[in-house]
N, C-alpha and C. Protein backbone atom coordinates (compact mmCIF):
# COMPACT_ATOMS: atom_id res chain seq x y z
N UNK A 1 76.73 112.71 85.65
CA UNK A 1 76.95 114.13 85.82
C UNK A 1 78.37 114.34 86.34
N UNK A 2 79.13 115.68 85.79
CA UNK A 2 80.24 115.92 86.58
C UNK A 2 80.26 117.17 87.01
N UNK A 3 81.19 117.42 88.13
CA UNK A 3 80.45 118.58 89.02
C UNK A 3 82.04 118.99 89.12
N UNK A 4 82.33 120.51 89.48
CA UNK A 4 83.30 121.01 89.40
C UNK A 4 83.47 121.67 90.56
N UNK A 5 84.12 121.19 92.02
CA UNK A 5 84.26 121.25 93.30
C UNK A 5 85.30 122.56 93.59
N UNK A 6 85.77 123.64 94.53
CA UNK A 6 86.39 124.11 95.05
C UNK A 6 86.77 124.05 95.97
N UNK A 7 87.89 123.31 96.93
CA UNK A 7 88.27 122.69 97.82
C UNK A 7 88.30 124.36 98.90
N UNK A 8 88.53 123.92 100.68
CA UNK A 8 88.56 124.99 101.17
C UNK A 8 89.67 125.82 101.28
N UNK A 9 90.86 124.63 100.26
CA UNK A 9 91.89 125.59 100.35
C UNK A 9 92.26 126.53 98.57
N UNK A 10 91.40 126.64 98.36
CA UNK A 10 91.10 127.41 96.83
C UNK A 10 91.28 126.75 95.93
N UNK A 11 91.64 125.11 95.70
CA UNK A 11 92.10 124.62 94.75
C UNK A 11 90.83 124.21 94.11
N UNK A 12 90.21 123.48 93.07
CA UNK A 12 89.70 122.75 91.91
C UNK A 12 89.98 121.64 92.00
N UNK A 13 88.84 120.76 92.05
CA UNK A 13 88.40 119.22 91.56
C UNK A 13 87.51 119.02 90.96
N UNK A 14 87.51 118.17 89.91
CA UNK A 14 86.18 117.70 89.41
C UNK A 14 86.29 116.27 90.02
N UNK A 15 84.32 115.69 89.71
CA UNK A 15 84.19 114.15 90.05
C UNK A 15 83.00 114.46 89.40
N UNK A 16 83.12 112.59 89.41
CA UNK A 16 82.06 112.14 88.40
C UNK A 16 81.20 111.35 89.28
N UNK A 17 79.26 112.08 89.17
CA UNK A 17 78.34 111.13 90.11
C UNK A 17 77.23 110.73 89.57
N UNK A 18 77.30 109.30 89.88
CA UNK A 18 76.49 109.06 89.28
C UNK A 18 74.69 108.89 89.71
N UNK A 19 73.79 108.13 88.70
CA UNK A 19 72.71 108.75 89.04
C UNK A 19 72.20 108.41 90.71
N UNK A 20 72.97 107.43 91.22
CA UNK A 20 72.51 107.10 92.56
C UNK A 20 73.38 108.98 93.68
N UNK A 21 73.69 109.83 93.50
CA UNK A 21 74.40 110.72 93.93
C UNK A 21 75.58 110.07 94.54
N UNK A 22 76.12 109.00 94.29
CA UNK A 22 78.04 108.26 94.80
C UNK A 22 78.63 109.12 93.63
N UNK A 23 79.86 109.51 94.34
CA UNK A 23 80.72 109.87 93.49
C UNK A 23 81.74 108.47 93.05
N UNK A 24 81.77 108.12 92.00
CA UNK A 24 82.54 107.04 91.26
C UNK A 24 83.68 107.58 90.77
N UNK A 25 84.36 108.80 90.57
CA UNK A 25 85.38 109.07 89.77
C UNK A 25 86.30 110.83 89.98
N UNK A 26 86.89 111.08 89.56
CA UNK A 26 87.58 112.44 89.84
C UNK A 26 88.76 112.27 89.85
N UNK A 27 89.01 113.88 89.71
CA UNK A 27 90.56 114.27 89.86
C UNK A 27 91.14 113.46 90.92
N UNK A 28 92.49 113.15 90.68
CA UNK A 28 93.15 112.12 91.49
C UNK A 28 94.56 114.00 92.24
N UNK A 29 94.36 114.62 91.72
CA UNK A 29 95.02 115.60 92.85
C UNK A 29 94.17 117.34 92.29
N UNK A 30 94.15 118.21 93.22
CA UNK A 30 93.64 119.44 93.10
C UNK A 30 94.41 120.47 92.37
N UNK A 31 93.52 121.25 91.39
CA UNK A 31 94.62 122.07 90.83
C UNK A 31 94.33 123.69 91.59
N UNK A 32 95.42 124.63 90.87
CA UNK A 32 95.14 125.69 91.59
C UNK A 32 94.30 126.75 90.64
N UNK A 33 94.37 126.41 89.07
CA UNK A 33 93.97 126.97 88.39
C UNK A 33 92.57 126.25 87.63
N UNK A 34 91.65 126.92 88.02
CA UNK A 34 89.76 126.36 87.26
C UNK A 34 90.32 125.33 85.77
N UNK A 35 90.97 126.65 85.14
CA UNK A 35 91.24 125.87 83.77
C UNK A 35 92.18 124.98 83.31
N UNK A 36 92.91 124.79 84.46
CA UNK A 36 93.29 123.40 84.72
C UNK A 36 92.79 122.36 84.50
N UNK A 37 91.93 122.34 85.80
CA UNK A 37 91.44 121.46 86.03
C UNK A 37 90.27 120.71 85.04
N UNK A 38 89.59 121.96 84.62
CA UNK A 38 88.33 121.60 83.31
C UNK A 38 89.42 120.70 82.40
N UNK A 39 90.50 121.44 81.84
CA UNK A 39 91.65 120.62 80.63
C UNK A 39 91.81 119.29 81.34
N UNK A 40 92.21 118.69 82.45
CA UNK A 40 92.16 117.55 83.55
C UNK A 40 90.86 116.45 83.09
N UNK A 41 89.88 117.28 83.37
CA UNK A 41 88.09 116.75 83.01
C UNK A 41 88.17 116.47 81.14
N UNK A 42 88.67 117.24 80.63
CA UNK A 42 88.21 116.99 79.35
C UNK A 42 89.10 115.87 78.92
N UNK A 43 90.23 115.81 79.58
CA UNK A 43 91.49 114.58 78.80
C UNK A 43 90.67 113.17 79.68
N UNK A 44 90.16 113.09 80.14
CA UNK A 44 89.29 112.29 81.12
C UNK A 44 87.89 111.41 80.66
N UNK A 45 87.54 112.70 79.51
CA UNK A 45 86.57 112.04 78.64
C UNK A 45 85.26 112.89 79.40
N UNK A 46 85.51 113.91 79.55
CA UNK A 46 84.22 114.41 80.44
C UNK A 46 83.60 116.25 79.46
N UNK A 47 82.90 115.62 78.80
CA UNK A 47 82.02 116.65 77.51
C UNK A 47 81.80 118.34 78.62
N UNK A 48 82.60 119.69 77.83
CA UNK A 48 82.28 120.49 78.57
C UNK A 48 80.81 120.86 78.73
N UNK A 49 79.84 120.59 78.04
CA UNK A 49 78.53 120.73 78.15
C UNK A 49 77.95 119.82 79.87
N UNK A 50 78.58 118.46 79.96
CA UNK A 50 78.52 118.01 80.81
C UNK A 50 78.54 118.62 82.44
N UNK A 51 79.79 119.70 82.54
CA UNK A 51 80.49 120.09 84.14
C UNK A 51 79.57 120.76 84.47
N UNK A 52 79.00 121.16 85.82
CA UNK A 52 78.50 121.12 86.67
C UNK A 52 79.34 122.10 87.44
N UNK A 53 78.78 123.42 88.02
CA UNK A 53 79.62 123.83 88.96
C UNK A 53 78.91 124.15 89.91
């Protein structure tokens, strides 16, 4: 599953968890814009049907 986070300072992360709930993977920095970050997730290999918000 990948889940699409909002940090407390307004920015966007995604990560990737797996079925044990560990997060194994994610954005390596926060964006400021959602659709950023989804474009981030998709070059990543992460199916938009997949995200999680």
């Amino acid at each position: 599953m990948f889940k699409l986070v909002k940090t407390r300072s307004g920015q966007f992360r995604w990560k990737r968890i797996a079925p044990n709930s560990r997060t194994v993977g994610g954005a390596t920095e926060p964006y400021h814009n959602r659709t950023d970050c989804l474009d981030n997730a998709r070059r990543n290999g992460v199916p938009p049907y997949m995200i999680e918000e």
